[in-house]
Protein backbone atom coordinates (compact mmCIF):
# COMPACT_ATOMS: atom_id res chain seq x y z
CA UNK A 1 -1.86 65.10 -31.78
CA UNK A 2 0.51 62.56 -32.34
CA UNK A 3 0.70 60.11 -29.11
CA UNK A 4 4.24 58.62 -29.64
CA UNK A 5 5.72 55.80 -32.45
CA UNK A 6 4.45 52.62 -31.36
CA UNK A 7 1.40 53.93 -28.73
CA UNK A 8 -1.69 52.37 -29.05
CA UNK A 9 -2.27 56.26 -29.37
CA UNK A 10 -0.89 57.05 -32.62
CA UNK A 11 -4.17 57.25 -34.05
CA UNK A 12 -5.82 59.09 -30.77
CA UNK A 13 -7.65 62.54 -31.98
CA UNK A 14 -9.99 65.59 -30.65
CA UNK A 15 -13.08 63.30 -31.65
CA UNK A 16 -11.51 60.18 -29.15
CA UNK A 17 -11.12 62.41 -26.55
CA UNK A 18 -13.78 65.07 -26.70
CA UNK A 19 -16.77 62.85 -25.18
CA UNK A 20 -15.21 61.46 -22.31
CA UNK A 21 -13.63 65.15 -21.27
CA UNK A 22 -16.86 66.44 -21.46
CA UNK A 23 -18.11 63.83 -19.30
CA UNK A 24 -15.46 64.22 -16.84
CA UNK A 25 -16.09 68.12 -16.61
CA UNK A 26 -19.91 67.23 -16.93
CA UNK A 27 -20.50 69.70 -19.48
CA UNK A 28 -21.27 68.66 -23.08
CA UNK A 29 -20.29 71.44 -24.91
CA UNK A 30 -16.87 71.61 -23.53
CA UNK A 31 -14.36 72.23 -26.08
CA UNK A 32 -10.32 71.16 -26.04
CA UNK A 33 -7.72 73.54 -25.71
CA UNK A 34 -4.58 71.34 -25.44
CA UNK A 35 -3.76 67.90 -24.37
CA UNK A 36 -0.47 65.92 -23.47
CA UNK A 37 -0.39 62.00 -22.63
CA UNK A 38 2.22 59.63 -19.99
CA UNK A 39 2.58 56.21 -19.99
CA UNK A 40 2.48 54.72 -16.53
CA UNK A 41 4.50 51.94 -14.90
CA UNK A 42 2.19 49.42 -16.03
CA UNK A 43 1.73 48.76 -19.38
CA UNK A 44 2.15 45.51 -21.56
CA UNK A 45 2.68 43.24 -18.79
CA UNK A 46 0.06 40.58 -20.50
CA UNK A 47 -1.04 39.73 -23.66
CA UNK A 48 -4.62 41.25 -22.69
CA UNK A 49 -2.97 44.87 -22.18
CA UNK A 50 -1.84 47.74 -25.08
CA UNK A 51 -1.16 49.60 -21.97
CA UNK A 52 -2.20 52.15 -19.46
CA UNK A 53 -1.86 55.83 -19.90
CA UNK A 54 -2.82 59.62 -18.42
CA UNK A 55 -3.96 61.57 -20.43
CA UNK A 56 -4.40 65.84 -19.06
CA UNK A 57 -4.70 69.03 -20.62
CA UNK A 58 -6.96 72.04 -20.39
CA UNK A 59 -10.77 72.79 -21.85
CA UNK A 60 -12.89 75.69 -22.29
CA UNK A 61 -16.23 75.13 -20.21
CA UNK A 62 -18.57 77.74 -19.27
CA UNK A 63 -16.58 80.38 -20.44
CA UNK A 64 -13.30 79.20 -18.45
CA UNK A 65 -10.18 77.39 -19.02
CA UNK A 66 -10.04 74.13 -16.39
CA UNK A 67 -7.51 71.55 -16.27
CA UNK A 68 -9.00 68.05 -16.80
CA UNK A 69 -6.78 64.49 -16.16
CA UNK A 70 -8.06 61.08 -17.33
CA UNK A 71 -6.60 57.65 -17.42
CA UNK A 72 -7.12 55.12 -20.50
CA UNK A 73 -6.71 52.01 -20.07
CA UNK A 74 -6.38 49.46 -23.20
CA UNK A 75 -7.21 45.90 -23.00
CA UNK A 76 -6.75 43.93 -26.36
CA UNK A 77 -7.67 40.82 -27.60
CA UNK A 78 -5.18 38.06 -26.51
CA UNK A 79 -5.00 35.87 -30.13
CA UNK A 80 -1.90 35.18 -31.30
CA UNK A 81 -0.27 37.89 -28.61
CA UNK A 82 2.81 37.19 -26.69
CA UNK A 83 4.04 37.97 -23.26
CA UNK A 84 7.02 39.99 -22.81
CA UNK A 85 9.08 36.96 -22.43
CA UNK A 86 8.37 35.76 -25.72
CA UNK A 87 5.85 32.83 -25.12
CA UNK A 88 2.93 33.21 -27.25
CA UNK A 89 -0.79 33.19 -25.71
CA UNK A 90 -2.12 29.68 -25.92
CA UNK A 91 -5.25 29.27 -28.23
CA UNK A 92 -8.52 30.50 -26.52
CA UNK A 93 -6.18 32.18 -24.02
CA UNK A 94 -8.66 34.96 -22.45
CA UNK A 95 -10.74 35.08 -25.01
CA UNK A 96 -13.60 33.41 -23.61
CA UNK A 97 -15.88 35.06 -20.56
CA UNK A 98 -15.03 32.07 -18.03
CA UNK A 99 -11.18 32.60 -18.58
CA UNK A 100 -9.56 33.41 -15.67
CA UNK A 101 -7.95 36.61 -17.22
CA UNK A 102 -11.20 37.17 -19.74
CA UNK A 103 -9.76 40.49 -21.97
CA UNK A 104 -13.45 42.17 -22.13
CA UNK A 105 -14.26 41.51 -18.00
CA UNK A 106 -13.21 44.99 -17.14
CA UNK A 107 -14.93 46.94 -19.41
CA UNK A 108 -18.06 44.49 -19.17
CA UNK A 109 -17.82 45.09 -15.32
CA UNK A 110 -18.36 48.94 -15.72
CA UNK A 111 -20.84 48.85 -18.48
CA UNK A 112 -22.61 45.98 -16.24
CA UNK A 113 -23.38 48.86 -13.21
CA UNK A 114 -21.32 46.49 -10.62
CA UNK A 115 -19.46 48.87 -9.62
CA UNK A 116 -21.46 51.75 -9.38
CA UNK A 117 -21.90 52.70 -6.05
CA UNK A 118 -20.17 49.74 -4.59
CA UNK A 119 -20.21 48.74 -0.79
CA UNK A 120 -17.22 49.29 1.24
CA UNK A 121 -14.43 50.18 -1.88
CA UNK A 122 -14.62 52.88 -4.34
CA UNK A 123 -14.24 52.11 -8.46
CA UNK A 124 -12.81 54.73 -10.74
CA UNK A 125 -15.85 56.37 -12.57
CA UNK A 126 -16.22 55.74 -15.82
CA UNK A 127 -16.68 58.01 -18.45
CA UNK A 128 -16.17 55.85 -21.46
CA UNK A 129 -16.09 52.08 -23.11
CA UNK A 130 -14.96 52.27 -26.78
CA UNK A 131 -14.70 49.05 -28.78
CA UNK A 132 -12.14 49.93 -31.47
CA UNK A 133 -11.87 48.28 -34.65
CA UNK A 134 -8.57 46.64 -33.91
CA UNK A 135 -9.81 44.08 -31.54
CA UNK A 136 -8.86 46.91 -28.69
CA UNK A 137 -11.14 48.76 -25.95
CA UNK A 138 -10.00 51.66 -24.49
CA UNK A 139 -11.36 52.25 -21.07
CA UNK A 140 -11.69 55.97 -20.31
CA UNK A 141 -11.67 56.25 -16.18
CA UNK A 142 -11.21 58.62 -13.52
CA UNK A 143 -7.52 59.95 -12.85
CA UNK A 144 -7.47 59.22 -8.44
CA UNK A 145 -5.56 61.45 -7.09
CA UNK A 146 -4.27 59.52 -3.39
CA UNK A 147 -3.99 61.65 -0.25
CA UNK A 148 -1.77 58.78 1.61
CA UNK A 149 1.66 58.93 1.79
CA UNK A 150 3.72 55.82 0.14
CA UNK A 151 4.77 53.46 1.57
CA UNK A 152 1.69 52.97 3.60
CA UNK A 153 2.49 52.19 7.40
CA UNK A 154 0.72 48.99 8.82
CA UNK A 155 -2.68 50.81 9.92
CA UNK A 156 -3.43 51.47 6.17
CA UNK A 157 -3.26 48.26 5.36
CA UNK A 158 -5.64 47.71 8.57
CA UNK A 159 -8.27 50.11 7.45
CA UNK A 160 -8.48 48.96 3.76
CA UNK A 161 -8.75 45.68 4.41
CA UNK A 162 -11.92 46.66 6.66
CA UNK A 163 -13.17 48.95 3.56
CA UNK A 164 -12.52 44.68 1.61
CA UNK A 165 -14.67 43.19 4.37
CA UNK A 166 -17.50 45.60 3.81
CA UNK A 167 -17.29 45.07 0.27
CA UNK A 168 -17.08 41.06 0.40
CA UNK A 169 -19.71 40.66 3.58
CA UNK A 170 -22.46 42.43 1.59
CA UNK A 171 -22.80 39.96 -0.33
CA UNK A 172 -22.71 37.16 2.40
CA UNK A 173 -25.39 39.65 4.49
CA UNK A 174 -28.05 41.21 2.37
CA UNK A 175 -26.93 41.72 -1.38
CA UNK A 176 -27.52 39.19 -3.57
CA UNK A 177 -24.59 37.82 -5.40
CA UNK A 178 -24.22 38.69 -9.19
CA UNK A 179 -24.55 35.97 -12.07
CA UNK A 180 -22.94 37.73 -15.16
CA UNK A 181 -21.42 34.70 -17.30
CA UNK A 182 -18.01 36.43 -17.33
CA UNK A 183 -17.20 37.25 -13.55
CA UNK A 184 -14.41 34.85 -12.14
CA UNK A 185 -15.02 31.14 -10.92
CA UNK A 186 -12.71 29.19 -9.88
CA UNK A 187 -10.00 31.59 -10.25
CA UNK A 188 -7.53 30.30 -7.72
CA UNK A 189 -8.20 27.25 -9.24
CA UNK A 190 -7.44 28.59 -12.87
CA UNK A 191 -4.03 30.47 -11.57
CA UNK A 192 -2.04 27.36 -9.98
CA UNK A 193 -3.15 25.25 -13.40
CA UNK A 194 -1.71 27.97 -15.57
CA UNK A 195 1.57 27.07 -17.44
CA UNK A 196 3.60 29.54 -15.93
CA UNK A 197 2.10 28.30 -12.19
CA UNK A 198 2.48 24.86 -14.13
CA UNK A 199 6.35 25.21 -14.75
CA UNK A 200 7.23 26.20 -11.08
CA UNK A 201 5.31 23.40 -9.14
CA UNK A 202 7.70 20.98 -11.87
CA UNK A 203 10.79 23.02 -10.71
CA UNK A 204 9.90 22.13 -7.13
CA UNK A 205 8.88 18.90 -7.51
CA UNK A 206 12.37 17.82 -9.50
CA UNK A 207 14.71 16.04 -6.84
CA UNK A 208 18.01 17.52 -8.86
CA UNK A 209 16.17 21.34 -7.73
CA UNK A 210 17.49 20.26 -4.00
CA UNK A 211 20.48 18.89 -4.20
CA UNK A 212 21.92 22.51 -5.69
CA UNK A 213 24.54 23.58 -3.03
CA UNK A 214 22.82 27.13 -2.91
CA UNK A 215 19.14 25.43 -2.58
CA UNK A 216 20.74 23.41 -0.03
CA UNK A 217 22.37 26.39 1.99
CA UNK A 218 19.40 28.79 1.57
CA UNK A 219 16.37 26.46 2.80
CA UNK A 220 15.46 24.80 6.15
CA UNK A 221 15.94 20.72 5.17
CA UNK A 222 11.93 20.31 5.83
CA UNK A 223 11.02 23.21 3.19
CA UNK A 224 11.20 21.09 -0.40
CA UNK A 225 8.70 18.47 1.61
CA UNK A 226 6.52 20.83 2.42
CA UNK A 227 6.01 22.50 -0.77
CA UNK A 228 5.79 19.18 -2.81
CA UNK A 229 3.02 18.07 -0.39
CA UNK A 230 1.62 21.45 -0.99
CA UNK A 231 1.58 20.65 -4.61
CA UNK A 232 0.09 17.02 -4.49
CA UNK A 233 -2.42 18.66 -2.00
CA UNK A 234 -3.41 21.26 -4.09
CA UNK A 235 -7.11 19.63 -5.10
CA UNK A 236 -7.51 19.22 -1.65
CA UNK A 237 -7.12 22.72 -0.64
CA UNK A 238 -9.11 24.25 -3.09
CA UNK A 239 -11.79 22.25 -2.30
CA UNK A 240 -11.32 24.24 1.52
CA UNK A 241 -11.74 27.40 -0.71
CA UNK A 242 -14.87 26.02 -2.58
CA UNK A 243 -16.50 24.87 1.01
CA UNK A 244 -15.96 28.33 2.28
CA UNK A 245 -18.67 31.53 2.13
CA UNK A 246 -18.88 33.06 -1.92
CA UNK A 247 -18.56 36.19 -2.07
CA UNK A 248 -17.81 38.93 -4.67
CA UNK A 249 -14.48 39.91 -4.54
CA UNK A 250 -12.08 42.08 -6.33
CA UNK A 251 -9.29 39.13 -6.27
CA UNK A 252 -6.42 41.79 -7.19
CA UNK A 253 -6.17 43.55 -4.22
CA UNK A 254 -2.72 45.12 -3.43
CA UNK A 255 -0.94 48.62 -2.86
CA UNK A 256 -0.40 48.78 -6.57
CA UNK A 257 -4.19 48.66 -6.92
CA UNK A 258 -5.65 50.55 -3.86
CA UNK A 259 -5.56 54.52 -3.36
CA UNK A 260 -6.62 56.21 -0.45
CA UNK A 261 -8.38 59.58 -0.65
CA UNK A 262 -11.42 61.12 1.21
CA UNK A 263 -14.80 62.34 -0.04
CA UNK A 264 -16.20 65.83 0.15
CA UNK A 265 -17.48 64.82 4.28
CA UNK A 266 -13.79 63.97 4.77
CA UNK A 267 -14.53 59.94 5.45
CA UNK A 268 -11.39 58.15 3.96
CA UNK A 269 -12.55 55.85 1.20
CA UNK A 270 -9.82 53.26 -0.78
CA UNK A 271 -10.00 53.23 -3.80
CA UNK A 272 -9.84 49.84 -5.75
CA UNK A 273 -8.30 50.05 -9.46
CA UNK A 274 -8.42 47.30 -12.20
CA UNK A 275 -11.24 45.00 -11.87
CA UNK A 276 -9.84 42.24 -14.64
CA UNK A 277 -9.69 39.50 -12.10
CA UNK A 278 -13.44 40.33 -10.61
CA UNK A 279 -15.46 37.32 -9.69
CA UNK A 280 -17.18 34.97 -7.04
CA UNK A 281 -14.66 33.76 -4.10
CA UNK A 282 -14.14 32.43 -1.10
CA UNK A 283 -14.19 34.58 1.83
CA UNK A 284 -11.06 35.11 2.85
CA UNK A 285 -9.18 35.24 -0.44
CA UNK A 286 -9.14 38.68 -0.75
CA UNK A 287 -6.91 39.76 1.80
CA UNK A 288 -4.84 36.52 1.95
CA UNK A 289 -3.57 37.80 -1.63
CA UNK A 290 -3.24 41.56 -0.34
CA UNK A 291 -0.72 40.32 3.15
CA UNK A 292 1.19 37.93 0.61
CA UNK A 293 1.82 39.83 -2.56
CA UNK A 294 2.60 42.96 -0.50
CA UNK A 295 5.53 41.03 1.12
CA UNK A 296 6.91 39.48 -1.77
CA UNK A 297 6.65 42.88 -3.69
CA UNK A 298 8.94 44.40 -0.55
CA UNK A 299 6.11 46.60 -0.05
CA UNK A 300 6.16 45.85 4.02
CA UNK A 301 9.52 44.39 5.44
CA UNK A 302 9.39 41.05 5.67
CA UNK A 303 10.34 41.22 9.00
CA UNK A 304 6.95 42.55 9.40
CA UNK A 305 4.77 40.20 7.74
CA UNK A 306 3.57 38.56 11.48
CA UNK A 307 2.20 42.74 12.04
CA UNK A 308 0.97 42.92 8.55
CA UNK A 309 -1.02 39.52 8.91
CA UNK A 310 -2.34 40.57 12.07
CA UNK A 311 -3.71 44.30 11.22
CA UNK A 312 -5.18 43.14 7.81
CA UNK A 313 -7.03 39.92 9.15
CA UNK A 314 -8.19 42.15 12.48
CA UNK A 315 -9.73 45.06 9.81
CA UNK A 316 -11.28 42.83 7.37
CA UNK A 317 -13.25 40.64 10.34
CA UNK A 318 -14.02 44.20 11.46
CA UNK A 319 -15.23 44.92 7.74
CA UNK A 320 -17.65 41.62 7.62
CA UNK A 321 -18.84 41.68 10.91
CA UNK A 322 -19.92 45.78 10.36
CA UNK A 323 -21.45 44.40 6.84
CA UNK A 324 -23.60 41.74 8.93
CA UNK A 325 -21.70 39.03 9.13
CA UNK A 326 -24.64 36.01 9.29
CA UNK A 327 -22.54 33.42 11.55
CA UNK A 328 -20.92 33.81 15.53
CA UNK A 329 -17.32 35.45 16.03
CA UNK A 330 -15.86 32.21 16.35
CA UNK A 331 -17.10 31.22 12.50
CA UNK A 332 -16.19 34.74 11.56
CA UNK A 333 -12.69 34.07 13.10
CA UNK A 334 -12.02 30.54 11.35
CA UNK A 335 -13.52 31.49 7.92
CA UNK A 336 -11.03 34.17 7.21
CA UNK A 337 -7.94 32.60 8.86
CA UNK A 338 -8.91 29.77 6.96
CA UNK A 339 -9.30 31.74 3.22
CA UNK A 340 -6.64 34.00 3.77
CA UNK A 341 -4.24 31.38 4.71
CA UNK A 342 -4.91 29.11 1.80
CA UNK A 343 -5.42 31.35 -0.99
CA UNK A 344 -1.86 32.95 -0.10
CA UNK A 345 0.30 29.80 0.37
CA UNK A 346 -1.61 28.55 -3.30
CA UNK A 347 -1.79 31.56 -5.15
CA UNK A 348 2.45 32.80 -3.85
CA UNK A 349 4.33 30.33 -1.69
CA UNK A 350 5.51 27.99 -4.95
CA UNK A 351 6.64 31.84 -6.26
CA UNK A 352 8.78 32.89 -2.84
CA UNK A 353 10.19 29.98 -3.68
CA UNK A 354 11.42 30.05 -7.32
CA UNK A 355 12.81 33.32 -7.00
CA UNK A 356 15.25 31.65 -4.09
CA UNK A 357 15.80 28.38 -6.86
CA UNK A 358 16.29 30.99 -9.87
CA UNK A 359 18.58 32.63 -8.30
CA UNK A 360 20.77 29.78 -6.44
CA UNK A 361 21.38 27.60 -10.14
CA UNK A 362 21.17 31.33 -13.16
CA UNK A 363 24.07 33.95 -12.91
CA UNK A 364 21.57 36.09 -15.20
CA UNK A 365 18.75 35.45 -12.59
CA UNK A 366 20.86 36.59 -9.56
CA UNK A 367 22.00 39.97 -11.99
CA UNK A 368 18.30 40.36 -12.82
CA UNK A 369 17.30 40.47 -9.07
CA UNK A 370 20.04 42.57 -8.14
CA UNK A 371 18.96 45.18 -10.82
CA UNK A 372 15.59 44.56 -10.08
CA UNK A 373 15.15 45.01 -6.39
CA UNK A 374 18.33 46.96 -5.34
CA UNK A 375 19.52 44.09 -3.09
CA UNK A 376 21.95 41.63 -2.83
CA UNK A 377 20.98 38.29 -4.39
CA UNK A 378 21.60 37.42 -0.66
CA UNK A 379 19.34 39.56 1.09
CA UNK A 380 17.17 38.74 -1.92
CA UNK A 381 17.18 34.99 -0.96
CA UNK A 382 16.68 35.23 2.62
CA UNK A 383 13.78 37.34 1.94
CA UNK A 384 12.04 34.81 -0.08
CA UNK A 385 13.27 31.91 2.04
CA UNK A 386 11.44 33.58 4.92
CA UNK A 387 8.60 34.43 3.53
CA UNK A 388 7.95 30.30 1.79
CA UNK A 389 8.37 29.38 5.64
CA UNK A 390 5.85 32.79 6.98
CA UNK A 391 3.15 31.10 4.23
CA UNK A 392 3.10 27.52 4.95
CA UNK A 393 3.53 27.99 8.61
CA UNK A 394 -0.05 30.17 7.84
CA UNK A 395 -1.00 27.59 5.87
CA UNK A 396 -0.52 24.60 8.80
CA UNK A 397 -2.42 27.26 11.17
CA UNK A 398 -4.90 27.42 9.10
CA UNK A 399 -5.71 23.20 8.48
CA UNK A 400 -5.52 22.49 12.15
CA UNK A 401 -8.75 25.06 12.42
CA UNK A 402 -12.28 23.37 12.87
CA UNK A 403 -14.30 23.86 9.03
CA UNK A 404 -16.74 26.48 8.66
CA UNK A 405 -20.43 25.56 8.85
């Protein structure tokens, strides 16, 4: 069946798909009646994705017809790839196992066992790594089907975030931690050198950026300070990440990539999609990324992010401390204040930021935004003015805590 001109799928037929049906319907002489494919949101965001599909149709098994779903996800090999912008990969982009955004950790990750039967979160099961001969590997995975309603209301985030802490405090408690060559190190670390990261700390860091009449008008006088000594900190505060608990960590964590659903007892269990960015972190990091991103993706009001900080930092100490937590309440307390306030102002509050800039000195940025987000370039700005101020407020919080033994 032909997938669509230009789908990694072109080439997709009833001997690609037969295995991993049968292993989804657990019966190996299952036999294909029909199939149909959808591409889904994401797809070809990075020069280490061909995409993400669903893939569904119906199979004779046991003498019935059952409907069967499946998702594929295709990582490629980033050499010589571009991202949608136009800028081409940089050599050795990805392609080695220490990268930061290694194109083989996923699939490696699954084949590994690592996420078989994982504490606290739930992986899609696997029912299928094929390494194709076009420098592709098409990842054959469990279609989730969530029982929460979108968007999530504040207690979600609480209760996942608790579901994070069990995951990350096993392995501060009683698992040891894993030592596969290509799991993350250093990621944080690896993100804010990246040229794109790169290009916005020299945006802030240029005088001219802040003498703009919008810039001007949109931030409090004591914000472009800030962020430059945020900047020229930066070694500094990753070496507050690096002194904090390791743990393993799914460093990706956001409503995009969580589900909610409940197992056959009825317990609710979320669901954590695309492991790409898995790897050894701070405690901490985990959820800092989950209360920032969610703002700045508008998925909870900004006006909210004081709730959403509370609720996920109050679940996830829950999480750690139900995992075994090995220090007092008072460590538990400063560790993940500490990590969560850092890896968010790092990893997003240098972002916030450009999006105000970008939009203050480009007509085609403010149009883009508009289109984008369904708000006023004003709205847009005051959003992202509030939430550079929410971060490194967090972030001052944070560095006025005593360090973690």
């Amino acid at each position: 069946m032909t997938m669509g001109a230009g789908s990694p799928l072109d080439t997709l037929d009833r001997d690609d798909l037969i295995g991993p049906v049968r292993r989804a319907l657990a019966d190996e002489a299952a036999e294909l009646v029909e199939w149909r494919h959808e591409t889904l949101a994401y797809t070809n965001q990075t020069p280490v994705s061909d995409g993400v599909y669903r893939l569904a149709g119906r199979a004779r098994t046991r003498g019935d017809i059952h409907h069967w779903s499946l998702i594929l996800k295709v990582s490629r090999s980033p050499a010589g790839r571009a991202w949608p912008d136009g800028r081409v990969a940089p050599a050795g982009w990805g392609t080695n196992p220490a990268h930061s955004q290694y194109w083989k950790r996923e699939a490696l990750a699954y084949q590994s066992g690592l996420l078989d039967n994982l504490p606290g979160v739930v992986a899609p099961r696997c029912f299928g790594v094929d390494e194709r001969s076009d420098d592709t590997i098409w990842l054959w995975l469990e279609a989730v089907h969530e029982t929460e309603q979108r968007p999530w209301p504040l207690e979600q985030y609480g209760r996942a975030a608790r579901h994070l802490g069990q995951f990350n405090g096993a392995y501060l408690a009683s698992q040891p931690l894993p030592t596969e060559p290509w799991l993350n190190r250093g990621f944080l670390r690896a993100w804010t050198a990246d040229p794109a990261r790169a290009a916005l700390a020299e945006t802030i860091a240029r005088a001219e950026t802040w003498t703009h009449p919008l810039v001007r008008q949109a931030f409090p006088d004591s914000v472009a300070e800030r962020l430059r000594r945020l900047q020229a900190q930066r070694e500094d505060f990753l070496a507050v990440l690096e002194r904090q608990p390791q743990t393993l960590c799914h460093l990706d964590a956001f409503p995009g990539n969580l589900l909610v659903r409940h197992d056959t007892s009825g317990a609710e269990q979320t669901v954590a999609l695309d492991w790409a960015f898995m790897g050894i972190a701070a405690v901490g990091e985990e959820v800092g990324h989950l209360v920032a991103w969610s703002l700045l993706l508008g998925e909870v009001a900004a006006t909210e992010a004081e709730q959403l900080r509370a609720v996920v930092l109050r679940g996830y100490r829950e999480g750690l401390h139900e995992a075994g937590w090995p220090g007092n309440e008072v460590e538990l307390m400063h560790a993940v204040e500490r990590g969560a306030a850092v890896a968010a102002a790092l990893r997003w509050a240098l972002s916030a930021a450009n999006r105000v800039v970008r939009a203050a000195v480009a007509e085609r940025s403010r149009t883009a935004l508009e289109r984008n987000t369904g708000r006023s370039c004003e709205e847009d700005m005051a959003l992202n003015v509030g939430l550079t101020v929410f971060l490194l407020d967090w972030l001052d919080e944070s560095h006025a805590l005593p360090p973690t033994r």
